[in-house]
Protein backbone atom coordinates (compact mmCIF):
# COMPACT_ATOMS: atom_id res chain seq x y z
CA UNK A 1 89.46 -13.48 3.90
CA UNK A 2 89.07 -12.02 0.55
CA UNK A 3 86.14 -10.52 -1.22
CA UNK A 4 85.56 -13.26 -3.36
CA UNK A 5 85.44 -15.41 -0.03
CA UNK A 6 82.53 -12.96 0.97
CA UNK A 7 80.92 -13.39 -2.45
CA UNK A 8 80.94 -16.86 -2.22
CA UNK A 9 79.28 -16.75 1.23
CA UNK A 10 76.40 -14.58 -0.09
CA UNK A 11 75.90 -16.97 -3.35
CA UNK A 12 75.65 -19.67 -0.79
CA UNK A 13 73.46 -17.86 1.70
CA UNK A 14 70.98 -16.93 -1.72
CA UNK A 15 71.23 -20.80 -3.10
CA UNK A 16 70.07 -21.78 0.73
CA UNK A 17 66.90 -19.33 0.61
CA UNK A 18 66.23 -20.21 -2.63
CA UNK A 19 66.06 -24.06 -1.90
CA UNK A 20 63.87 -23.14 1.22
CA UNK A 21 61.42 -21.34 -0.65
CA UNK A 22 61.63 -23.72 -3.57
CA UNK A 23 60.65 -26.55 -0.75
CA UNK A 24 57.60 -24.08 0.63
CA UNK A 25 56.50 -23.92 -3.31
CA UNK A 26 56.44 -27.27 -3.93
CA UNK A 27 54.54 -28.34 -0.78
CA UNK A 28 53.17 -25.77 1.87
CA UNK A 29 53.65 -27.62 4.52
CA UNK A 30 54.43 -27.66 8.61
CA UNK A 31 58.12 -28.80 8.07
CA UNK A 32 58.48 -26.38 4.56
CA UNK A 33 57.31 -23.37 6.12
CA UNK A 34 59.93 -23.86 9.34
CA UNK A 35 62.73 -24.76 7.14
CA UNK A 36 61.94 -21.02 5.30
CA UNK A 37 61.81 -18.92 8.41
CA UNK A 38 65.40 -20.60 9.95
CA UNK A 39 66.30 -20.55 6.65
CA UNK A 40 65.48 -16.69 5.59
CA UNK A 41 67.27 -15.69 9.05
CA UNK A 42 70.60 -17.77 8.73
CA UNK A 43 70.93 -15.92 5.23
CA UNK A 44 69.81 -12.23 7.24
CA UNK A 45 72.36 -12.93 9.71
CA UNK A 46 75.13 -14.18 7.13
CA UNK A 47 74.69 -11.13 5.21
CA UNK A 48 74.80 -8.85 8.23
CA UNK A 49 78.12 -10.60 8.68
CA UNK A 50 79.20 -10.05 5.42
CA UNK A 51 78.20 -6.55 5.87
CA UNK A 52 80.68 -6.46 9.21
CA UNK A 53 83.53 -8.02 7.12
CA UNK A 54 83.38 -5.19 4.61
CA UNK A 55 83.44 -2.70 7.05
CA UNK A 56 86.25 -4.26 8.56
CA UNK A 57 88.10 -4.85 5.32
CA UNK A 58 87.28 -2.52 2.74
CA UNK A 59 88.48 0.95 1.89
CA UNK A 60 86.72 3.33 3.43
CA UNK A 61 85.24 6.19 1.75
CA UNK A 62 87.75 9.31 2.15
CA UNK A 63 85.70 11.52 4.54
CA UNK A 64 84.87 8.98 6.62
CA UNK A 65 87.14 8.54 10.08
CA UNK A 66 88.94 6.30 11.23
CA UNK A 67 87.53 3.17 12.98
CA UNK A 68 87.26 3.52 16.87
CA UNK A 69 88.25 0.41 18.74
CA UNK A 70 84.98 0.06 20.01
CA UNK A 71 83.66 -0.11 16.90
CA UNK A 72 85.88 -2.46 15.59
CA UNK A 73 85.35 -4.97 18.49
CA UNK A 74 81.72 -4.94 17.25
CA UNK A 75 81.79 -5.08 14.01
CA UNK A 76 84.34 -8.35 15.07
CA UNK A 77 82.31 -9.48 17.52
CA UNK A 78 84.72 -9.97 20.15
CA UNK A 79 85.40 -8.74 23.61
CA UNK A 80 88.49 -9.47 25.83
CA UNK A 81 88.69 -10.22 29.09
CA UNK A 82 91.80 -10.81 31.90
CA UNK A 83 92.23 -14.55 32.77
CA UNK A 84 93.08 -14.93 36.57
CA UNK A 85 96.99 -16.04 35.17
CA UNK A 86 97.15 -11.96 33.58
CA UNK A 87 96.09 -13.58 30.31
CA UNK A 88 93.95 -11.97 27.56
CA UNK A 89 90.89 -13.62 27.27
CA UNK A 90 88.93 -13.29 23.89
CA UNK A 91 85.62 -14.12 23.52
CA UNK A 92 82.66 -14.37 20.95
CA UNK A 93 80.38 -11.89 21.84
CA UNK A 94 76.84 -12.17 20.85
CA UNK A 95 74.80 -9.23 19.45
CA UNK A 96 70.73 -9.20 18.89
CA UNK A 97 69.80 -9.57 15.45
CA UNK A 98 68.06 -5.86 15.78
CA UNK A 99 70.57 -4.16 17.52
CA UNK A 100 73.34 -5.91 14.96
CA UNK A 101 71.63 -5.14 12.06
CA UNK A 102 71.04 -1.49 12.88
CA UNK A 103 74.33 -0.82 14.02
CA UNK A 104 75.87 -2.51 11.07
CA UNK A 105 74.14 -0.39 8.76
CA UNK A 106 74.89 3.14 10.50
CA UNK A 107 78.45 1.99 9.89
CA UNK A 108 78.10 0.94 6.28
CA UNK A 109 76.56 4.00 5.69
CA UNK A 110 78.75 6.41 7.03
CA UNK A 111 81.84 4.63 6.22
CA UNK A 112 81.10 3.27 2.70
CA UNK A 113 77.93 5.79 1.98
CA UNK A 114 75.96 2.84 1.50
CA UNK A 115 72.40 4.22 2.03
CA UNK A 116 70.55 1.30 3.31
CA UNK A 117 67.24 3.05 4.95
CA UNK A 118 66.10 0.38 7.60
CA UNK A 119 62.95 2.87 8.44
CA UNK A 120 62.94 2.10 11.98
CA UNK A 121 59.73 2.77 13.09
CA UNK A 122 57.69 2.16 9.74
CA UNK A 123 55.21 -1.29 8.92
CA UNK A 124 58.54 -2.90 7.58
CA UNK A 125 60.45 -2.68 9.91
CA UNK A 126 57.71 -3.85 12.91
CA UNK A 127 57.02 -6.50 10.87
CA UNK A 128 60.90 -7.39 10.45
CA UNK A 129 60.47 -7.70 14.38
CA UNK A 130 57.65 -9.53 14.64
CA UNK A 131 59.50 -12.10 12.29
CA UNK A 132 62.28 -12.40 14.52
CA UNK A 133 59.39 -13.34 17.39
CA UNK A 134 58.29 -15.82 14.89
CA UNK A 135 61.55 -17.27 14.67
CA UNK A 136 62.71 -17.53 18.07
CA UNK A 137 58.97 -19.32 18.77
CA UNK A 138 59.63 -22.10 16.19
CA UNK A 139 63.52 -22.20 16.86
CA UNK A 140 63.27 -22.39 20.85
CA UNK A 141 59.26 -23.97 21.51
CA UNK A 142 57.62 -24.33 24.83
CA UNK A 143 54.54 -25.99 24.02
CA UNK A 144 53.44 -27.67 20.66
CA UNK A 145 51.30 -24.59 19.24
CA UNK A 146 54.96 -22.41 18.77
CA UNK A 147 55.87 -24.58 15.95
CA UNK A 148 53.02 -23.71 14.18
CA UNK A 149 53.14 -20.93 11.55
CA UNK A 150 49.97 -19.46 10.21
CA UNK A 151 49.09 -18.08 6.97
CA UNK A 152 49.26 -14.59 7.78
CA UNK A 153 53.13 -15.55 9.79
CA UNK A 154 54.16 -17.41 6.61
CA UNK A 155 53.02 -14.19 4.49
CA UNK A 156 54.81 -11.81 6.67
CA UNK A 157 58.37 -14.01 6.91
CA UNK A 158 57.60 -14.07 3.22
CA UNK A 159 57.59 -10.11 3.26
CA UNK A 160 60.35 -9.38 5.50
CA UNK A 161 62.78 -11.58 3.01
CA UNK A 162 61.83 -9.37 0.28
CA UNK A 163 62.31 -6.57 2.28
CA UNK A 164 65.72 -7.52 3.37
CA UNK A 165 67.56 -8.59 0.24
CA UNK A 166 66.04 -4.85 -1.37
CA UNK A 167 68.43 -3.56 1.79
CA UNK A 168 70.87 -6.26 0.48
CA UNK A 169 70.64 -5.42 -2.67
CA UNK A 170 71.18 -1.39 -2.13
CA UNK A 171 74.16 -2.31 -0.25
CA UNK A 172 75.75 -4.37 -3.25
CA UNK A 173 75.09 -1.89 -5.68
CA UNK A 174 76.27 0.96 -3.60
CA UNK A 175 79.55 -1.15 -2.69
CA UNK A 176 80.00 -1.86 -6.55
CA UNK A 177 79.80 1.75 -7.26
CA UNK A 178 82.23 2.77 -4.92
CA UNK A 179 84.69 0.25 -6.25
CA UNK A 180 84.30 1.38 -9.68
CA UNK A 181 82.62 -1.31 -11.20
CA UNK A 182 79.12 -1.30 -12.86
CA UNK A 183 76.49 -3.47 -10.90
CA UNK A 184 74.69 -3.91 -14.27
CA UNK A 185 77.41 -4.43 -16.85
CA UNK A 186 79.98 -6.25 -14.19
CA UNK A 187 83.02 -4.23 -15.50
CA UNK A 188 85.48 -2.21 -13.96
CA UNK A 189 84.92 1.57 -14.70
């Protein structure tokens, strides 16, 4: 995988939020505002994948050590097991958005000196899990009121988007710097 591969998965991932919220624009309705919210948190998740793959990929900043296999089956997310034959096993492992998204970022941080500030514990980041609440509702119902969004939901998802592509955006910038190339200008320093 190269970095324009990851590029062209975060282009994508931006084209598919901006469609959603182009949809929720041009009619605020039921099926609109659903579309957003899955929408919004296929393009969180894809960029805290993208986020992974650099870590995995990318030089690391010189004072930073190097990557403990633990860390690297997470940021892979993969775990191995024995088959009954004496055969290794791998297997997807799936990570909560919360607990990926926070662990991604301590590691982009210290290895990459990214400076993404999720302020755990602040009104953004409650509300970024009370989104994910909203999500799993309308994504996995159990009566016909969880596929309702209200006003105030739709205004929060709304909020939390915003907030996450500032953290994206920090990240890109940070990762351009590092790399010698000017976020603003696009040329190679």
């Amino acid at each position: 995988m190269t970095f324009r591969d990851l590029g062209d998965a975060y282009l994508n991932l931006l084209h598919d939020s901006a469609l959603a919220e182009l949809l929720l624009e041009t009619a605020d309705v039921p099926f609109h505002r659903r579309t957003y919210i899955r929408t919004i948190f296929a393009s969180i998740e894809g960029c805290v994948w993208i986020m992974k793959q650099v870590c995995l990929y990318a030089e690391k900043s010189p004072d930073a050590p190097e990557m403990p296999i633990s860390e690297y089956l997470l940021l892979s997310e993969t775990e191995y097991s024995l088959k009954s034959n004496g055969d290794i096993r791998e297997q997807a492992r799936f990570l909560s958005l919360n607990d990926n998204l926070q662990f991604v970022t301590k590691v982009v941080n210290y290895r990459h000196s990214a400076g993404i500030e999720l302020g755990v514990g602040t009104k953004a980041w409650q509300n970024f899990q009370d989104a994910i609440k909203i999500r799993n509702r309308i994504t996995h119902p159990k009566s016909s009121d969880d596929v309702t969004i209200t006003d105030t939901e739709m205004q929060l998802c709304i909020g939390v988007s915003h907030w996450f592509n500032g953290l994206t955006k920090t990240f890109l910038t940070r990762l351009l710097k590092n790399a010698g190339i000017d976020p603003i200008n696009e040329h190679v320093s």
